[in-house]
C-alpha atoms as a PDB file:
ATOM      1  CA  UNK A   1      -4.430  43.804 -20.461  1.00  0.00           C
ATOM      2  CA  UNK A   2      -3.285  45.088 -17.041  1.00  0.00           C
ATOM      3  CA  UNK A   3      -0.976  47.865 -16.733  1.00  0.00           C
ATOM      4  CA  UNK A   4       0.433  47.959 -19.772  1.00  0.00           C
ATOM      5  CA  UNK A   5       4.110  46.533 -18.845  1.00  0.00           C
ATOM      6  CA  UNK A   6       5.774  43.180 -18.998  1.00  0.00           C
ATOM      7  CA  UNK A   7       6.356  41.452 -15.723  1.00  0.00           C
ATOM      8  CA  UNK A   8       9.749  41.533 -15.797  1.00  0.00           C
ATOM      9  CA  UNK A   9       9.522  45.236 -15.020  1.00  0.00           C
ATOM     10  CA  UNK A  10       8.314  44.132 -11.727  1.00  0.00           C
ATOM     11  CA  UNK A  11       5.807  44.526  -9.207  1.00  0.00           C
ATOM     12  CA  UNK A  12       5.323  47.860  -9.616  1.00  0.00           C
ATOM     13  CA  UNK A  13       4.811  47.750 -13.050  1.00  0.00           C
ATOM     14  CA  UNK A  14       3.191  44.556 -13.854  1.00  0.00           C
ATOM     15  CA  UNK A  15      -0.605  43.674 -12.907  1.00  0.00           C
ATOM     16  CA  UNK A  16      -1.876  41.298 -10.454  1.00  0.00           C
ATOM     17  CA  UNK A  17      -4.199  38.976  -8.317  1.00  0.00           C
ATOM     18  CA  UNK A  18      -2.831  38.256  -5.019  1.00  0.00           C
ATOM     19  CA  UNK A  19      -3.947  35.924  -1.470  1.00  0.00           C
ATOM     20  CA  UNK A  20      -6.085  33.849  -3.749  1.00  0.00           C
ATOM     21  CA  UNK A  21      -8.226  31.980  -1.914  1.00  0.00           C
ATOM     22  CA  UNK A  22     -11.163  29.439  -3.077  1.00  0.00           C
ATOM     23  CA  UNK A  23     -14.629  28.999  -1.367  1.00  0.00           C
ATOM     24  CA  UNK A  24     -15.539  24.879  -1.321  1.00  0.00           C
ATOM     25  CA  UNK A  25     -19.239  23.672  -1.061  1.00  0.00           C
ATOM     26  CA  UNK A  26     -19.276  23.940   2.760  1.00  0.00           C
ATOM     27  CA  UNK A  27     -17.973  27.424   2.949  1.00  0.00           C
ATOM     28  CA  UNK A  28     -14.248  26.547   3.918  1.00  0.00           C
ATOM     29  CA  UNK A  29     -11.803  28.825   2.812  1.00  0.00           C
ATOM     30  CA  UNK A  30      -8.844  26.780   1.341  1.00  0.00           C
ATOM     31  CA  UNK A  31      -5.933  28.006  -0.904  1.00  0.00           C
ATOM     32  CA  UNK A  32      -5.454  27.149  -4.739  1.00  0.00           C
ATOM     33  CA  UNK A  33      -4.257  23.852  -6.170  1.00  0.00           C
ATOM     34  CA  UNK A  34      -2.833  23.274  -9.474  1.00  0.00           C
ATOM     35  CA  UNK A  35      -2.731  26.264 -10.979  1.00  0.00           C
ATOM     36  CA  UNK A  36      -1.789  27.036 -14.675  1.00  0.00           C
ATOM     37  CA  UNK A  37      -0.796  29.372 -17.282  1.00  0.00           C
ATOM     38  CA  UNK A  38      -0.616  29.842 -20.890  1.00  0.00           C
ATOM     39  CA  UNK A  39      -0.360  32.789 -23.009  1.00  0.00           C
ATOM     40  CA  UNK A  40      -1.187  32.575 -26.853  1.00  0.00           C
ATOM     41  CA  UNK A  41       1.216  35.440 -27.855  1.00  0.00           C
ATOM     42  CA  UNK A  42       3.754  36.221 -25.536  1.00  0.00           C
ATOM     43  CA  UNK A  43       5.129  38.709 -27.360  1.00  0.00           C
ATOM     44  CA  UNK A  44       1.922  41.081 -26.301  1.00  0.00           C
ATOM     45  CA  UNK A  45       1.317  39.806 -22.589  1.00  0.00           C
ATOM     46  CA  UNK A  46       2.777  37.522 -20.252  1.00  0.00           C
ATOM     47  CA  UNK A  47       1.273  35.301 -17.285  1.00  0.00           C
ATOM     48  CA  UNK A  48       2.692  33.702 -14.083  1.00  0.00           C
ATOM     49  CA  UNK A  49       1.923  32.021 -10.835  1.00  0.00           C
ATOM     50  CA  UNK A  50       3.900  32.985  -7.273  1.00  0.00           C
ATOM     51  CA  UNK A  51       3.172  32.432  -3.476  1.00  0.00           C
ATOM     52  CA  UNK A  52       4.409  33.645  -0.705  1.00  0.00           C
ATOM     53  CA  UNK A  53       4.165  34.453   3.027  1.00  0.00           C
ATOM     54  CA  UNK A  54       3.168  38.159   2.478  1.00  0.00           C
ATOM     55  CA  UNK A  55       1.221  37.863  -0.835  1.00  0.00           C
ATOM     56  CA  UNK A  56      -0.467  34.293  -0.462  1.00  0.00           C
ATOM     57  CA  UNK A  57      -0.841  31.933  -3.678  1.00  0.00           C
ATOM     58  CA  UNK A  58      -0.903  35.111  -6.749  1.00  0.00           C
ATOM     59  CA  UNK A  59      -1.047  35.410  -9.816  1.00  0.00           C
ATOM     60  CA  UNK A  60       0.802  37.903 -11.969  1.00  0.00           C
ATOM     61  CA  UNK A  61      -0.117  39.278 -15.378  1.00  0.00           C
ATOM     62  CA  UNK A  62       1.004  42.214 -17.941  1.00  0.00           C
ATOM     63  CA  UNK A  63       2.013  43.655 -21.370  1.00  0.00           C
ATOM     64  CA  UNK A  64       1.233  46.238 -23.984  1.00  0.00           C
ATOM     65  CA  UNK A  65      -1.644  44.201 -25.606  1.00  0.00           C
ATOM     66  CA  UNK A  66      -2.629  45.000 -28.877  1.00  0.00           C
ATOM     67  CA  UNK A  67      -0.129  47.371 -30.681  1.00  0.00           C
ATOM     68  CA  UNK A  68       1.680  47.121 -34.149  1.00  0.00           C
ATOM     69  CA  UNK A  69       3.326  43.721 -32.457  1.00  0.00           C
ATOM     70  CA  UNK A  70       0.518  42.099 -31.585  1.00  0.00           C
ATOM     71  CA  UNK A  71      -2.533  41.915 -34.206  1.00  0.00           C
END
């Protein structure tokens, strides 16, 4: 999933979604509420939210997936 490296290896490294933005019934653009995480096996891939003024409400993501770690 993603590029292959944890996110602690940084932005460089790690995968991402960023200026998330959500569409409403009346076509207004408005930015993300509430949003959540979870992994099931962090030992294969990690997940986490971030905003700021340059990147906008994100959401980061990475790991080596499946390998002799992860079934």
């Amino acid at each position: 999933m993603g590029s292959g490296h944890f996110l602690e290896e940084g932005v460089g490294k790690s995968s991402c979604f960023r200026n998330i933005q959500i569409v409403d019934a009346s076509n207004n653009v408005k930015v993300p509420k509430g949003i959540g995480t979870f992994t099931e096996q962090s030992n294969c891939y990690d997940v986490q939210t971030g905003s700021n003024g340059d990147w906008g409400h994100s959401v980061y993501y990475g790991g080596p997936g499946k390998n002799s770690n992860c079934p």
